[in-house]
Protein backbone atom coordinates (compact mmCIF):
# COMPACT_ATOMS: atom_id res chain seq x y z
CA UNK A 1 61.89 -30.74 -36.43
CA UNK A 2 60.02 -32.60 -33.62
CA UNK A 3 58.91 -36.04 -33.65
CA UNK A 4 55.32 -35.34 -33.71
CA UNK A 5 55.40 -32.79 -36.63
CA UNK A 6 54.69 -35.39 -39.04
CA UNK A 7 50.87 -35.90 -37.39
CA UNK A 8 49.68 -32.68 -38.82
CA UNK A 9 47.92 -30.23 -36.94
CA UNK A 10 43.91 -29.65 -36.17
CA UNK A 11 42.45 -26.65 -35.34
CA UNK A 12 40.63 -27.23 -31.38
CA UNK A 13 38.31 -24.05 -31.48
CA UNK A 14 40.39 -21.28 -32.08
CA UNK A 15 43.20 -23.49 -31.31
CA UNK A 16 45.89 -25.09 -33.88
CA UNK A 17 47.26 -27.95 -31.94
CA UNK A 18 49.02 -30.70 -33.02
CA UNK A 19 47.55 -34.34 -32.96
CA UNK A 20 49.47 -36.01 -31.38
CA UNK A 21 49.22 -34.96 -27.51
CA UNK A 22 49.30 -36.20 -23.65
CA UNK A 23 46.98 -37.09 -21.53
CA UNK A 24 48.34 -36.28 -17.74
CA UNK A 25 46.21 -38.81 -16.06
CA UNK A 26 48.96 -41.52 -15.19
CA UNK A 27 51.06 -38.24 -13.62
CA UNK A 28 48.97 -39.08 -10.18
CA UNK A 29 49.74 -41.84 -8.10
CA UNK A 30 48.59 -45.34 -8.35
CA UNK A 31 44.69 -45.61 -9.49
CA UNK A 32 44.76 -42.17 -10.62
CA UNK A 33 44.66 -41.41 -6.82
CA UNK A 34 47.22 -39.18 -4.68
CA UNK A 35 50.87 -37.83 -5.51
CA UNK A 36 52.81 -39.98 -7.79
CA UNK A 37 55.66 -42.45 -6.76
CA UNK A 38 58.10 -40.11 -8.54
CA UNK A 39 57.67 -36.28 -8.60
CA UNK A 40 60.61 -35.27 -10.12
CA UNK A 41 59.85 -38.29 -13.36
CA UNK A 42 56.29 -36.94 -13.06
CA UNK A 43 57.57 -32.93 -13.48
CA UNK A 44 60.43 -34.24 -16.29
CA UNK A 45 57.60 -36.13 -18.66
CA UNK A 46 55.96 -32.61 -18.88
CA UNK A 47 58.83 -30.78 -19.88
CA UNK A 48 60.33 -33.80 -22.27
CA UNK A 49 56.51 -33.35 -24.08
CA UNK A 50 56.48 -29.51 -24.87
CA UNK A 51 60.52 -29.42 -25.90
CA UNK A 52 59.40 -32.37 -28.26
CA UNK A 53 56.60 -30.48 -30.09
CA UNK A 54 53.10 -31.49 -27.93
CA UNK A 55 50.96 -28.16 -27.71
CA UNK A 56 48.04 -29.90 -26.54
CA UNK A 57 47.75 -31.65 -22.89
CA UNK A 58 44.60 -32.91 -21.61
CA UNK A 59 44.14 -33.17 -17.56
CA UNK A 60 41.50 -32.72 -15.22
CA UNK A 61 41.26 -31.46 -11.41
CA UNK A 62 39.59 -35.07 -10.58
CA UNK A 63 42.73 -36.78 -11.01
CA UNK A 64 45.12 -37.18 -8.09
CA UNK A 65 42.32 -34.98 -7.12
CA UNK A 66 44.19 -31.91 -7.64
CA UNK A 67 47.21 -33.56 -8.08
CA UNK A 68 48.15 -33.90 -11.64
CA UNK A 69 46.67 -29.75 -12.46
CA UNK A 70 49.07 -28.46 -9.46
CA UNK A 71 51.91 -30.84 -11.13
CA UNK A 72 51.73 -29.35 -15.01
CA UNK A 73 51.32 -25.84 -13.13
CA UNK A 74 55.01 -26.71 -11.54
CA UNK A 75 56.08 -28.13 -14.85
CA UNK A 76 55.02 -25.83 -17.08
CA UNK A 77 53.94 -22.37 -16.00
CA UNK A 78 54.07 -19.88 -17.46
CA UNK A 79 53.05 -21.78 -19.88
CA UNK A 80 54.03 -21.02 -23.70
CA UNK A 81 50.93 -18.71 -25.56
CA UNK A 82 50.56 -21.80 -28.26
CA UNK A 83 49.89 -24.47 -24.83
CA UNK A 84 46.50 -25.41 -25.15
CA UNK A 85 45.44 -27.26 -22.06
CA UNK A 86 41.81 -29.12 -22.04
CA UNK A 87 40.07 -30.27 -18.78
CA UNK A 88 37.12 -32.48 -17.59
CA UNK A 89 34.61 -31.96 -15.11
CA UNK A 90 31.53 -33.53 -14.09
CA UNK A 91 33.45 -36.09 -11.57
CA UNK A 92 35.26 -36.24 -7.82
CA UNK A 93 37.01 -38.80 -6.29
CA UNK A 94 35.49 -40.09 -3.21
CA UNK A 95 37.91 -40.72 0.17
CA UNK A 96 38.06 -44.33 -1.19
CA UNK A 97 39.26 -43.28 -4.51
CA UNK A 98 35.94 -43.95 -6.18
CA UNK A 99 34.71 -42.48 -9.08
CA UNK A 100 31.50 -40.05 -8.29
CA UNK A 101 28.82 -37.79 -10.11
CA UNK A 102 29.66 -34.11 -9.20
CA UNK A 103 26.71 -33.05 -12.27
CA UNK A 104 24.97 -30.27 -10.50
CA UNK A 105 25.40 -26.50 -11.75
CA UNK A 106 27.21 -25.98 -8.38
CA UNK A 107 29.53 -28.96 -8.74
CA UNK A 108 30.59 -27.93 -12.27
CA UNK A 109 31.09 -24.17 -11.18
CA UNK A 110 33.36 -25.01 -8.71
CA UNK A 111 34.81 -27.68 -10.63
CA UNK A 112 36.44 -24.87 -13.04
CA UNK A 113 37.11 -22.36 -10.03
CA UNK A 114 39.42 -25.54 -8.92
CA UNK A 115 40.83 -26.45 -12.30
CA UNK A 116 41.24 -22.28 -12.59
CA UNK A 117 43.01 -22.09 -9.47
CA UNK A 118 45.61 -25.52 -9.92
CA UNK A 119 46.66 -24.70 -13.21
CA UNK A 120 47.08 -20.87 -12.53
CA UNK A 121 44.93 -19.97 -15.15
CA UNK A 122 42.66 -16.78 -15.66
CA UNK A 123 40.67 -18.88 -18.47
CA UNK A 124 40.20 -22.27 -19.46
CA UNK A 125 40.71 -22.98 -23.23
CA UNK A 126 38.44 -25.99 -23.39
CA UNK A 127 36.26 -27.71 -20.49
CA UNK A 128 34.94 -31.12 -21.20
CA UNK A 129 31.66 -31.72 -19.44
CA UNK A 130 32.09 -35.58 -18.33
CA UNK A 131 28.51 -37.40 -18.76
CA UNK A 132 28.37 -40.04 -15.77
CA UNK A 133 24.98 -40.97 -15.81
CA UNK A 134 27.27 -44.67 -15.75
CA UNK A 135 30.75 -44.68 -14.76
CA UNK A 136 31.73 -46.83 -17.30
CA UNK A 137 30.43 -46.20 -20.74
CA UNK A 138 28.06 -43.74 -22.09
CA UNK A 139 23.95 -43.38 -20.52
CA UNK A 140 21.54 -41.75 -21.89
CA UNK A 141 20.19 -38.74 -20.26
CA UNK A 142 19.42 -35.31 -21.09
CA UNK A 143 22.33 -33.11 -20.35
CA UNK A 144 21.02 -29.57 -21.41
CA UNK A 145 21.39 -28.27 -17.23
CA UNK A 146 25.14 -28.90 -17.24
CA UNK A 147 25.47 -27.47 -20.37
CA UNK A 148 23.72 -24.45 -19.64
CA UNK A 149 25.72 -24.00 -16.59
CA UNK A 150 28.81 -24.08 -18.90
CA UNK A 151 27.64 -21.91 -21.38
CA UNK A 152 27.16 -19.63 -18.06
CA UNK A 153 30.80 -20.12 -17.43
CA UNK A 154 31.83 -19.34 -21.11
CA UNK A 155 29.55 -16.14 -21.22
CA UNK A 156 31.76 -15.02 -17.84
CA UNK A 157 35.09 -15.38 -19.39
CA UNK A 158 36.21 -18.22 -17.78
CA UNK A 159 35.92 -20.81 -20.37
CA UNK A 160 36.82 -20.29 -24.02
CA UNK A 161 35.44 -23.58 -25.59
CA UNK A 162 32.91 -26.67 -24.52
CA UNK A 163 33.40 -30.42 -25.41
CA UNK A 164 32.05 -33.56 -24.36
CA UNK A 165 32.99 -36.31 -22.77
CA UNK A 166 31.57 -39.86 -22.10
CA UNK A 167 28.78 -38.83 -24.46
CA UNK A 168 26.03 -40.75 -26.81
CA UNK A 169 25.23 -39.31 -29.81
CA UNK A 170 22.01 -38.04 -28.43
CA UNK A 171 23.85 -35.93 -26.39
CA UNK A 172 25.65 -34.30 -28.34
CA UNK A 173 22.71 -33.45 -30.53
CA UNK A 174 21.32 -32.03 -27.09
CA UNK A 175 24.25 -30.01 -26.58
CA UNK A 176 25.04 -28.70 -30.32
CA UNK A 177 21.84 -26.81 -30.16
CA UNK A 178 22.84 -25.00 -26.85
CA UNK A 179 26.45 -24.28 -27.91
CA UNK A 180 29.20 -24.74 -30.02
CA UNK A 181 30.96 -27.96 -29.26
CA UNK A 182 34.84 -28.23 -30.03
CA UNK A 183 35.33 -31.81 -29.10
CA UNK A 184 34.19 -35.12 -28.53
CA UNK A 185 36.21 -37.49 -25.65
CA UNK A 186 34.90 -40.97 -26.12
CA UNK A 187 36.79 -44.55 -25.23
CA UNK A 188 38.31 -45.92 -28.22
CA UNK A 189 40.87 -47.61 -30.10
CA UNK A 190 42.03 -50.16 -32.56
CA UNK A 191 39.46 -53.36 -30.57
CA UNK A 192 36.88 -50.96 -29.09
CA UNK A 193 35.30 -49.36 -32.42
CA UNK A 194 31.54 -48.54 -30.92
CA UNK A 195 32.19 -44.91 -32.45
CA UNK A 196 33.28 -45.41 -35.96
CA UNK A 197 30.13 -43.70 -37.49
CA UNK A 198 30.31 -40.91 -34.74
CA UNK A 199 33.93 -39.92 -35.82
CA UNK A 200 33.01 -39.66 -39.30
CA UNK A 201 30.18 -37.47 -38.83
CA UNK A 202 32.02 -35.09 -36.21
CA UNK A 203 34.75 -34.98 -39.11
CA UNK A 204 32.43 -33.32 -41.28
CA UNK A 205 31.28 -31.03 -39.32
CA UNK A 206 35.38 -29.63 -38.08
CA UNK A 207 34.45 -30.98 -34.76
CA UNK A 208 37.70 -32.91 -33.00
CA UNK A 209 37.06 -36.54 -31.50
CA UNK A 210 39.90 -37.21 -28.78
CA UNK A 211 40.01 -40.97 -27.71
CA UNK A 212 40.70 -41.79 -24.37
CA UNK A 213 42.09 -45.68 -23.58
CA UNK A 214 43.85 -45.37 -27.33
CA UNK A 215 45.63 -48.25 -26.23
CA UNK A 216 43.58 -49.97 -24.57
CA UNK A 217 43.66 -48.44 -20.97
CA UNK A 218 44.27 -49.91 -17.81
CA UNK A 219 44.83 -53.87 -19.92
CA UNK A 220 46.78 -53.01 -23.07
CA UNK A 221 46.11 -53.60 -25.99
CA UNK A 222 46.65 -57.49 -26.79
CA UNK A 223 46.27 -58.73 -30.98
CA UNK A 224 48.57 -61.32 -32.65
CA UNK A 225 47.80 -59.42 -35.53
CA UNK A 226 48.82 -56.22 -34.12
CA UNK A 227 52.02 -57.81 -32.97
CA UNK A 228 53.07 -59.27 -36.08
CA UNK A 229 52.08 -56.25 -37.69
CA UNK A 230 54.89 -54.11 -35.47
CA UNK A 231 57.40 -56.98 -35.79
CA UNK A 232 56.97 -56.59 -39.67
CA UNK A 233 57.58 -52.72 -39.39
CA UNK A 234 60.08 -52.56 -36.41
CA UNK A 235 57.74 -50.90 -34.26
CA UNK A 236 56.07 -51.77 -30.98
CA UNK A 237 52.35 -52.89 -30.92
CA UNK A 238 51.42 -49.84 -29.22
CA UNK A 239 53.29 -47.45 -31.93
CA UNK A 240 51.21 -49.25 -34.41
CA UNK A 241 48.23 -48.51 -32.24
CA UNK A 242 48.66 -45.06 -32.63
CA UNK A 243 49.51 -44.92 -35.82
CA UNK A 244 45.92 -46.36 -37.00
CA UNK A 245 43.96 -43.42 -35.35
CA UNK A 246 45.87 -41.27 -36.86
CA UNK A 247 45.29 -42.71 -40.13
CA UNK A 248 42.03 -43.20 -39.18
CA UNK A 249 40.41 -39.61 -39.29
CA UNK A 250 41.75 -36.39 -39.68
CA UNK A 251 40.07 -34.93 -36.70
CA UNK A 252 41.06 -37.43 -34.61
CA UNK A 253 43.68 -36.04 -31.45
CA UNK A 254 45.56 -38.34 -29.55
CA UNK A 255 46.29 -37.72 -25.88
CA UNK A 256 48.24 -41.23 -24.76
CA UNK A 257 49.66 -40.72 -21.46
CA UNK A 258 52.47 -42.10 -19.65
CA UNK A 259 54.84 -40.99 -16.36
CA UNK A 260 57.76 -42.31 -18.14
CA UNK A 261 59.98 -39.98 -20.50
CA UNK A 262 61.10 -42.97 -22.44
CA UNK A 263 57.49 -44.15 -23.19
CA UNK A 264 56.36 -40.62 -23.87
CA UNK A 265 59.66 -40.59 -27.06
CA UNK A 266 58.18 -44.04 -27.87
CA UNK A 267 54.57 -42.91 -27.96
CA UNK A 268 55.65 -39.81 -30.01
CA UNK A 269 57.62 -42.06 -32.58
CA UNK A 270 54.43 -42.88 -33.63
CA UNK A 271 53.76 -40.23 -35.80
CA UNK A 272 56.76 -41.62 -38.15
CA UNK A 273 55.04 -44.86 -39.46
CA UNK A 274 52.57 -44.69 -42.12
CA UNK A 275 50.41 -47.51 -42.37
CA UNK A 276 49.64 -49.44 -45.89
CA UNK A 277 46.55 -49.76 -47.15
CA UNK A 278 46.89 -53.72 -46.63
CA UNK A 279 48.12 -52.88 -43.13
CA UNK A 280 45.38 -51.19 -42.27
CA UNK A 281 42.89 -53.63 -43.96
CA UNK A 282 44.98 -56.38 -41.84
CA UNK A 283 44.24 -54.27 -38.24
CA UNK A 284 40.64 -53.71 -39.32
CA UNK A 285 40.40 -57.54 -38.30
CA UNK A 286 41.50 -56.72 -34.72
CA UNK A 287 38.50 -55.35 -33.75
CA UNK A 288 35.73 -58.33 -35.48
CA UNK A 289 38.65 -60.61 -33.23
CA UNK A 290 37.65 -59.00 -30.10
């Protein structure tokens, strides 16, 4: 039995994937920019996370750029039939490492021809359209040209399933009536709770809701509570971290990443602690504290 089995499983389209996942994002170098420090450590996490259990990785082509996609296709191909791998586009990285719009119909097509070509894929299972209207946090703004283009995409062949990332509730309204959408990428975590009514809804309706920053991002997490809380169950804060969103909803999927094997066990441990209901009540407080 893996160490993740005890998360349960949710089904991603016509995907059964585990909950508990990785994110490949800290596989590039520093900043999310370049090759990594360590290529072999960077190649080993990969493997370490399919032998323990994780069926569900979530990338994109912006991140090195091309770096971390050409990594998991050295890692990993050919890749096992019950791998599901999810991408982003919408984004590039300028020569200064900046984060940039890359929102036209063009940008996206060749977005997925790139993410196509670095993974060695012939389809993409799921393709997150990234809003950026801001950088930082979701913008309003009607979205229904980039989804179009997508739905394009997914009438070629070359992408099985659509989710959102970055995305206001308005948005995703937008896009539900163009096409069926599979998942929802938003920032949150035990402190940043700005989608607590969006998570229940998407619940309802068998739609997944994948947090990015589940720990807190680039600052970690930082809570007295949530530290006394993992002292009193032998845990580390960011175990317990995990272990609330996936208490928290049943269609919630995590994808923590990490370019450390021994992290990526820890992380995965995670799945092993359940949470009391006056735990929980007592890391509800964390995010009023905030």
């Amino acid at each position: 039995m893996s160490s993740i089995d005890k998360s349960g499983t949710f089904t991603l389209g016509d995907r059964s994937v585990k909950r508990l996942g990785y994110g490949a994002m800290q596989l590039a170098g520093p900043g999310v920019f370049g090759p990594p420090k360590d290529h072999d450590s960077a190649l080993a996490v990969l493997r370490e996370a399919v032998a323990s259990g994780v069926n569900h990785i979530d990338t994109s082509d912006f991140y090195g750029p091309h770096v971390t996609n050409q990594i998991i296709r050295e890692a990993l191909a050919p890749y096992s039939d019950d791998l599901t791998i999810v991408t982003k586009v919408g984004a590039r990285r300028g020569a200064d490492a900046a984060w940039l719009p890359a929102f036209s119909p063009e940008e996206l097509t060749q977005a997925v021809h790139d993410n196509l070509r670095n993974l060695g894929l012939d389809v993409l299972d799921v393709v997150n359209l990234r809003i950026i209207f801001d950088v930082h946090e979701p913008a309003e703004g009607s979205i229904e040209e980039q989804v179009a283009a997508l739905a394009g995409l997914q009438q070629k062949g070359l992408v099985r399933h659509i989710g959102l990332s970055n995305a206001t509730a308005a948005q995703i309204k937008e896009a539900r009536r163009m096409v069926e959408i599979v998942c929802v990428q938003n920032q949150y975590n035990l402190a940043h709770r700005d989608d607590d009514r969006l998570i229940d809804e998407l619940a309802r309706d068998g739609i997944a809701y994948v947090p990015f920053f589940p720990l807190g991002g680039f600052s970690p997490l930082q809570s007295s509570t949530l530290s006394s809380v993992a002292a009193r169950l032998g845990a580390t804060p960011m175990q317990v971290a995990l272990a609330w969103l996936l208490q928290r909803a049943p269609n919630i999927l995590l994808i923590p990443g990490t370019s450390s094997v021994a992290h990526l066990r820890e992380n995965l441990a995670a799945a092993e602690f359940e949470l009391s209901e006056d735990t929980l009540r007592d890391l509800d407080g964390v995010a009023k504290a905030a």
